[in-house]
Protein backbone atom coordinates (compact mmCIF):
# COMPACT_ATOMS: atom_id res chain seq x y z
CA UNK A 1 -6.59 -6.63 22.62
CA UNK A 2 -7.39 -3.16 23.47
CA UNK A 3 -8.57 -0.36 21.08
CA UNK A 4 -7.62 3.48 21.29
CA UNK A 5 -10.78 5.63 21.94
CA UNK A 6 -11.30 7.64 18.95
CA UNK A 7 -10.51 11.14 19.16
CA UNK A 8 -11.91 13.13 16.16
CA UNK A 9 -10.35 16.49 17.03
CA UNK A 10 -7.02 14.50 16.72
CA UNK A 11 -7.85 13.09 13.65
CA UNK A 12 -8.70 16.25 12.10
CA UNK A 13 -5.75 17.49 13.27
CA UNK A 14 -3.71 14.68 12.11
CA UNK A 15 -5.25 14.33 8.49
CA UNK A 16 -5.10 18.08 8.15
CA UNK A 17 -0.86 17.92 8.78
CA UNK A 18 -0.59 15.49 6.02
CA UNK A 19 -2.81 16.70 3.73
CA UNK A 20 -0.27 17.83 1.13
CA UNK A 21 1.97 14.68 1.06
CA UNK A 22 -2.10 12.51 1.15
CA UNK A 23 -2.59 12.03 -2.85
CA UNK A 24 1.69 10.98 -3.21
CA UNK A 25 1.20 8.48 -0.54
CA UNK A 26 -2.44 6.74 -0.23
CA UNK A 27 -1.21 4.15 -3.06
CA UNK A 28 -4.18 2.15 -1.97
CA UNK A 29 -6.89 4.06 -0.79
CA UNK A 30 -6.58 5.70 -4.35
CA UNK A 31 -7.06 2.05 -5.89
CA UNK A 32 -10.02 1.94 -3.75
CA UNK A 33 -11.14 4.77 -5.28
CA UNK A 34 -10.64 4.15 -8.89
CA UNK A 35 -12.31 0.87 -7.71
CA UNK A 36 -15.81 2.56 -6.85
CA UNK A 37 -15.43 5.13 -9.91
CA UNK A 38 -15.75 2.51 -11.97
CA UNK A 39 -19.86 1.93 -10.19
CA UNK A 40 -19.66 5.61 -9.96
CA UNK A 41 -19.52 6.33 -14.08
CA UNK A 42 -22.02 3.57 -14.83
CA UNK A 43 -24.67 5.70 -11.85
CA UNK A 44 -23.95 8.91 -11.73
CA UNK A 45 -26.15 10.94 -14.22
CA UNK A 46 -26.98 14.54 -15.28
CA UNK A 47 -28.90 16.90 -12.78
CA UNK A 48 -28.58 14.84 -9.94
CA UNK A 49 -26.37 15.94 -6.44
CA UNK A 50 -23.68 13.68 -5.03
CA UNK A 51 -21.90 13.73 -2.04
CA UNK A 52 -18.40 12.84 -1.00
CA UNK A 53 -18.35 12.17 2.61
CA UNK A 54 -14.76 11.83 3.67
CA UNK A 55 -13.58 13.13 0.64
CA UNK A 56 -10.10 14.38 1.90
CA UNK A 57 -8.21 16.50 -0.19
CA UNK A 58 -10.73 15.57 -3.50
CA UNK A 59 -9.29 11.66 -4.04
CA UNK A 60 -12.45 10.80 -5.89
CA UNK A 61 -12.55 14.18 -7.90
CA UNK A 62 -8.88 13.25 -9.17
CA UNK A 63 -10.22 9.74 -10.13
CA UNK A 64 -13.24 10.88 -11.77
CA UNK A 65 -13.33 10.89 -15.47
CA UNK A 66 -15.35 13.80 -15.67
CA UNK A 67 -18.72 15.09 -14.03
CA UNK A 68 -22.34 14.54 -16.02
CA UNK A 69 -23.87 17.73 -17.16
CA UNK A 70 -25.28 19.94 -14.61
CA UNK A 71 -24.22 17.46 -12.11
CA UNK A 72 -23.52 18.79 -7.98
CA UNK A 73 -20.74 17.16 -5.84
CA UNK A 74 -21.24 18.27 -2.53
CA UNK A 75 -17.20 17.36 -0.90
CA UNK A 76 -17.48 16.85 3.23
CA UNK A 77 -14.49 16.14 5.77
CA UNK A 78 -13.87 16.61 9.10
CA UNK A 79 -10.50 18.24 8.45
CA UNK A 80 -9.62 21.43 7.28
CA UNK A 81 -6.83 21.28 5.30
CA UNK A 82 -7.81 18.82 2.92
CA UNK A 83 -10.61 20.72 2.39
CA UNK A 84 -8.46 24.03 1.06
CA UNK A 85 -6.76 22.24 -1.19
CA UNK A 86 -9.47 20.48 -2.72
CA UNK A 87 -10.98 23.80 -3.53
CA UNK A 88 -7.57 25.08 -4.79
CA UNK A 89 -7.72 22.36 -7.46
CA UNK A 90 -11.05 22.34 -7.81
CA UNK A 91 -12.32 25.92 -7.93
CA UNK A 92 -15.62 24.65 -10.28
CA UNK A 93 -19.21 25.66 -9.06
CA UNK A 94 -20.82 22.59 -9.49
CA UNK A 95 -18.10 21.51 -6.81
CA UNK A 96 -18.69 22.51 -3.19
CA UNK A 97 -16.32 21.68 0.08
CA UNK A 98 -17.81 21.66 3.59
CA UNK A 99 -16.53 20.93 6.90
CA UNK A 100 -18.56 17.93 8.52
CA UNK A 101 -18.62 15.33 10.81
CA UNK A 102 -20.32 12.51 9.06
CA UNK A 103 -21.52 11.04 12.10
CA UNK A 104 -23.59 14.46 12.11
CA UNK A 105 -24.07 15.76 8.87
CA UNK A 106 -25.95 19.38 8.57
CA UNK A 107 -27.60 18.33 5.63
CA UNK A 108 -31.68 17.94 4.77
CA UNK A 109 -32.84 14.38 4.87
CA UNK A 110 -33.74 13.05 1.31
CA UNK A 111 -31.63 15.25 -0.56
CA UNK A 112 -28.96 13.35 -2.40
CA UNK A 113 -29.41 11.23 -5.18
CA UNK A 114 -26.18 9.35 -4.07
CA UNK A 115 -23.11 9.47 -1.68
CA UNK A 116 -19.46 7.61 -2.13
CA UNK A 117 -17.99 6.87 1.49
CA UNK A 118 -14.21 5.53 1.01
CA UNK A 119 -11.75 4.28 3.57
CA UNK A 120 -13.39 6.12 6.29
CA UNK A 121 -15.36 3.83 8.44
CA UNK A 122 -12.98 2.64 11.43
CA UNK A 123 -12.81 6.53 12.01
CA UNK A 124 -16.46 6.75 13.74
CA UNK A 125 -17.59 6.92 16.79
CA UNK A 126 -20.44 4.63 15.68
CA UNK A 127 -20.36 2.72 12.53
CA UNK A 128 -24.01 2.10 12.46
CA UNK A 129 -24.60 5.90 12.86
CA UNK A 130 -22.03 7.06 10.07
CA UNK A 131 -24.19 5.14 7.82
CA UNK A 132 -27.70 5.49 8.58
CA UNK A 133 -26.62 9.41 8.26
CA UNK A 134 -25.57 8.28 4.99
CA UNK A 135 -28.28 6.77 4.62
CA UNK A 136 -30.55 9.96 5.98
CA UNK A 137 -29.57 12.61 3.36
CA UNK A 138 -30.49 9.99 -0.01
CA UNK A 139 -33.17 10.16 -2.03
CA UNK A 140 -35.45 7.04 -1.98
CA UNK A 141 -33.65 4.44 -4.05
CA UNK A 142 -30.27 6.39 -3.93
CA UNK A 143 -27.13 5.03 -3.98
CA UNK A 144 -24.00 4.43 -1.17
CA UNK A 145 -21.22 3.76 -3.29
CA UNK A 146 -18.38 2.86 -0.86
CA UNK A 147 -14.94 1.11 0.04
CA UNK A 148 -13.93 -0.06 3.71
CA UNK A 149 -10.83 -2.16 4.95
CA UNK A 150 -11.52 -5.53 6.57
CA UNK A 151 -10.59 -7.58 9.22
CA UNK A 152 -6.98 -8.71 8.20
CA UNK A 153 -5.66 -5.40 7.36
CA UNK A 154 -1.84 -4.15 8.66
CA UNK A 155 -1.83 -7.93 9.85
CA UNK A 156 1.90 -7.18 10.36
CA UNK A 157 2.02 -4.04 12.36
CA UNK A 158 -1.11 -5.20 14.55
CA UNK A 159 0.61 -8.16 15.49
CA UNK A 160 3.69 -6.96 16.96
CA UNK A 161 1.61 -3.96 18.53
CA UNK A 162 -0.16 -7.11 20.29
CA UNK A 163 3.44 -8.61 21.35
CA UNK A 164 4.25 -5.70 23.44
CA UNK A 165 0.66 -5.11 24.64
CA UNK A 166 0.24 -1.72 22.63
CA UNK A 167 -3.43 -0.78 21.47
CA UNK A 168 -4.28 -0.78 18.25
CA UNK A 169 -5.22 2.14 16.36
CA UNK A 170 -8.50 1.02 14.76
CA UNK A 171 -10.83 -1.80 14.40
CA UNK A 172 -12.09 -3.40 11.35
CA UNK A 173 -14.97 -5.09 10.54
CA UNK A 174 -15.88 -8.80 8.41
CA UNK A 175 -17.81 -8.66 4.90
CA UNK A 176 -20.69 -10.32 7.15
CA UNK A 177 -20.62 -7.58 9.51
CA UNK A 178 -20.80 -4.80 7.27
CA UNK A 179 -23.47 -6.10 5.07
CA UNK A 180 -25.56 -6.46 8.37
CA UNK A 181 -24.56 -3.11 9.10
CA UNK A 182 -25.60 -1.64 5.96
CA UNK A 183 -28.90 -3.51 6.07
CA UNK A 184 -29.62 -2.46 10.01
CA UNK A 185 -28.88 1.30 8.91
CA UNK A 186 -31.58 2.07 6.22
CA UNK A 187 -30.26 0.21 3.29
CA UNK A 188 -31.58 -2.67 0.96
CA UNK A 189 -29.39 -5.62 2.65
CA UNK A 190 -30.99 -7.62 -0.77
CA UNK A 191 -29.54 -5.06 -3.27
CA UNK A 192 -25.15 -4.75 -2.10
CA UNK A 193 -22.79 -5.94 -4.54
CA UNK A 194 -19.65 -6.36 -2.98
CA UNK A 195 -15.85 -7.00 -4.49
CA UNK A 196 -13.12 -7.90 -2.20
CA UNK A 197 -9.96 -6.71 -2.32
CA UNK A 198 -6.44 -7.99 -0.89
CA UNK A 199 -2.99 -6.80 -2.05
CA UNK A 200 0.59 -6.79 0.18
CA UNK A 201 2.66 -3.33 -0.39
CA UNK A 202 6.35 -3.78 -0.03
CA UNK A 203 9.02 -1.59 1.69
CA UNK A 204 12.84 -1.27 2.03
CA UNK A 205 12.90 -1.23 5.89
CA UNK A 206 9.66 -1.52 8.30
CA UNK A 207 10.15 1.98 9.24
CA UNK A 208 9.43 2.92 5.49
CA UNK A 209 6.50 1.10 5.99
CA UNK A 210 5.36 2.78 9.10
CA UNK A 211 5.97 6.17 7.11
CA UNK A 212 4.09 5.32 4.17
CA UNK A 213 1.04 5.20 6.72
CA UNK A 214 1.79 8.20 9.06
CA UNK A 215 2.11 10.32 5.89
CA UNK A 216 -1.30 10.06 5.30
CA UNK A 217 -2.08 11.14 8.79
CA UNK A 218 -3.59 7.71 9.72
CA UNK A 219 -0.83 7.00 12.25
CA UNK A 220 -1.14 10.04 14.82
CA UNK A 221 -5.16 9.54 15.77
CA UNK A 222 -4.67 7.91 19.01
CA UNK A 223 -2.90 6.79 22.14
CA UNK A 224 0.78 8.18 23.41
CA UNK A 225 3.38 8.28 21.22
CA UNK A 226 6.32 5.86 20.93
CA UNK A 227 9.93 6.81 22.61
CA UNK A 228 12.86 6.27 19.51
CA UNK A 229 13.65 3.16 21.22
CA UNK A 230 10.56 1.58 21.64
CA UNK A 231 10.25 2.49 17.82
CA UNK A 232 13.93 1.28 16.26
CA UNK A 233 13.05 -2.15 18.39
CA UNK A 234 9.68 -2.77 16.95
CA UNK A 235 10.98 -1.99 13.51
CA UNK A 236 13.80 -4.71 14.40
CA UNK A 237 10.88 -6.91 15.40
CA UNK A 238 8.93 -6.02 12.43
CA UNK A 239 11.70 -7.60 10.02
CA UNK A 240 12.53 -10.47 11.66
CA UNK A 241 9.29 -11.48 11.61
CA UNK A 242 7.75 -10.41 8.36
CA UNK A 243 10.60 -9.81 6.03
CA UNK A 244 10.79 -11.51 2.47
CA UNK A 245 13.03 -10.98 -0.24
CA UNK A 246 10.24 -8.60 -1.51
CA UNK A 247 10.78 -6.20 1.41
CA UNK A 248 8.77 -5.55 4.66
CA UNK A 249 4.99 -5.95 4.08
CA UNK A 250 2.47 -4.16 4.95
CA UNK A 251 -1.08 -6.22 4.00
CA UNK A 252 -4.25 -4.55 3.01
CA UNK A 253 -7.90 -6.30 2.91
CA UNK A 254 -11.01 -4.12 2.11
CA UNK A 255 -13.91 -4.32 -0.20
CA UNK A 256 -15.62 -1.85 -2.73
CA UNK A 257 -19.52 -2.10 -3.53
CA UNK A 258 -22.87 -0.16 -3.86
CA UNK A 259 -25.88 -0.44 -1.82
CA UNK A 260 -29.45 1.03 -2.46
CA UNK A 261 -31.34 3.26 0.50
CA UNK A 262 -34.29 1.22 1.39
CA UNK A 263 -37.81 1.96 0.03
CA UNK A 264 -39.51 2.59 3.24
């Protein structure tokens, strides 16, 4: 099973063409969201600075039931376009949007008083370095509030990329192997709470399915693009396989959670 390099100028380019039709499409990544603003109310507190790495065009912001009191959310992504309109909707002060690579954020160590990371991890270079950067620019004690999709996800569409030798367009990690993650990257392994998360979204025809992901710009990151009839016999593949009376699945694993930076 082979695994497409990751190209992060593609990604940004690829996110950044989708960016308007993001918010109508990322049914679940929005769920994951809602997920960790439910930690987020319960932490979050007046005066203190937050930051949104991978924020996209301001999923969390459109969760959020409101910001505390003279509280800063500082919104980072590595594409543009999300960016703009995120600031469009969002033209407050106490809301800021900056280009970023999270793998290298431009930001002073210690700074932060907490930092929500969603759906974003299989798009590093380096896991471990995405989050001990996370890790970098918190506050002793500060809090990761995050959401990442597990080993199990797109089950369907991985599995007949794997009949027809294609590489797949991410990897994605175990509970176990994140926790050791987090705990190897400057956070209290002692203090995660994690939920899991499975659900199954249903389509008419298994190229709806394959739409509902490239609309978010998660299908165009990677690797050379299919010919119409590699495509329409894959699809054909797809449902004769995987098809229920529901529809064509697609099959979603990930967990939600909060970690605390390490007191060292």
């Amino acid at each position: 099973m082979s695994i497409l390099q990751i190209d992060k100028k593609r990604i940004a380019q690829s996110f950044s063409l989708k960016a308007a039709t993001y918010s109508s499409c990322a049914t679940v990544q929005t769920h994951l969201v809602q997920r960790i603003c439910t930690n987020l109310n319960a932490v979050m507190q007046k005066d203190q600075l937050w930051a949104d790495i991978g924020s996209g065009p301001g999923t969390l912001l459109q969760c959020m039931e409101s910001i505390p009191k003279h509280c800063s959310l500082l919104c980072l992504d590595l594409a543009n376009e999300p960016l703009k309109l995120l600031k469009e909707e969002f033209p407050a002060s106490r809301i800021r949007a900056l280009r970023a690579d999270g793998e290298h954020l431009p930001l002073k160590q210690g700074r932060f008083d907490g930092a929500v990371m969603a759906s974003m991890l299989q798009w590093a270079h380096s896991p471990a370095t995405l989050l001990t950067e996370s890790a970098r620019i918190l506050k002793q004690n500060g809090t990761l509030l995050f959401s990442f999709f597990l080993d199990g996800s797109f089950k369907e569409i991985y599995t007949i990329r794997q009949n027809h030798d294609l590489p797949l367009s991410a990897s994605y990690p175990s509970v176990d192997s994140v926790c050791r993650l987090l705990g190897e990257s400057g956070f209290d392994s002692s203090s995660v709470i994690i939920d899991e998360y499975t659900t199954t979204m249903y389509y008419s025809s298994a190229f709806d399915a394959l739409k509902s992901i490239s609309s978010i710009g998660a299908a165009a990151t990677g690797g050379p693009l299919l010919k119409r009839k590699q495509l329409i016999a894959l699809c054909k593949e797809y449902e004769a396989a995987f098809g229920t009376e529901k529809g064509i699945p697609v099959t979603y694993n990930a967990a939600t959670g909060k970690i605390i930076k390490a007191n060292r």
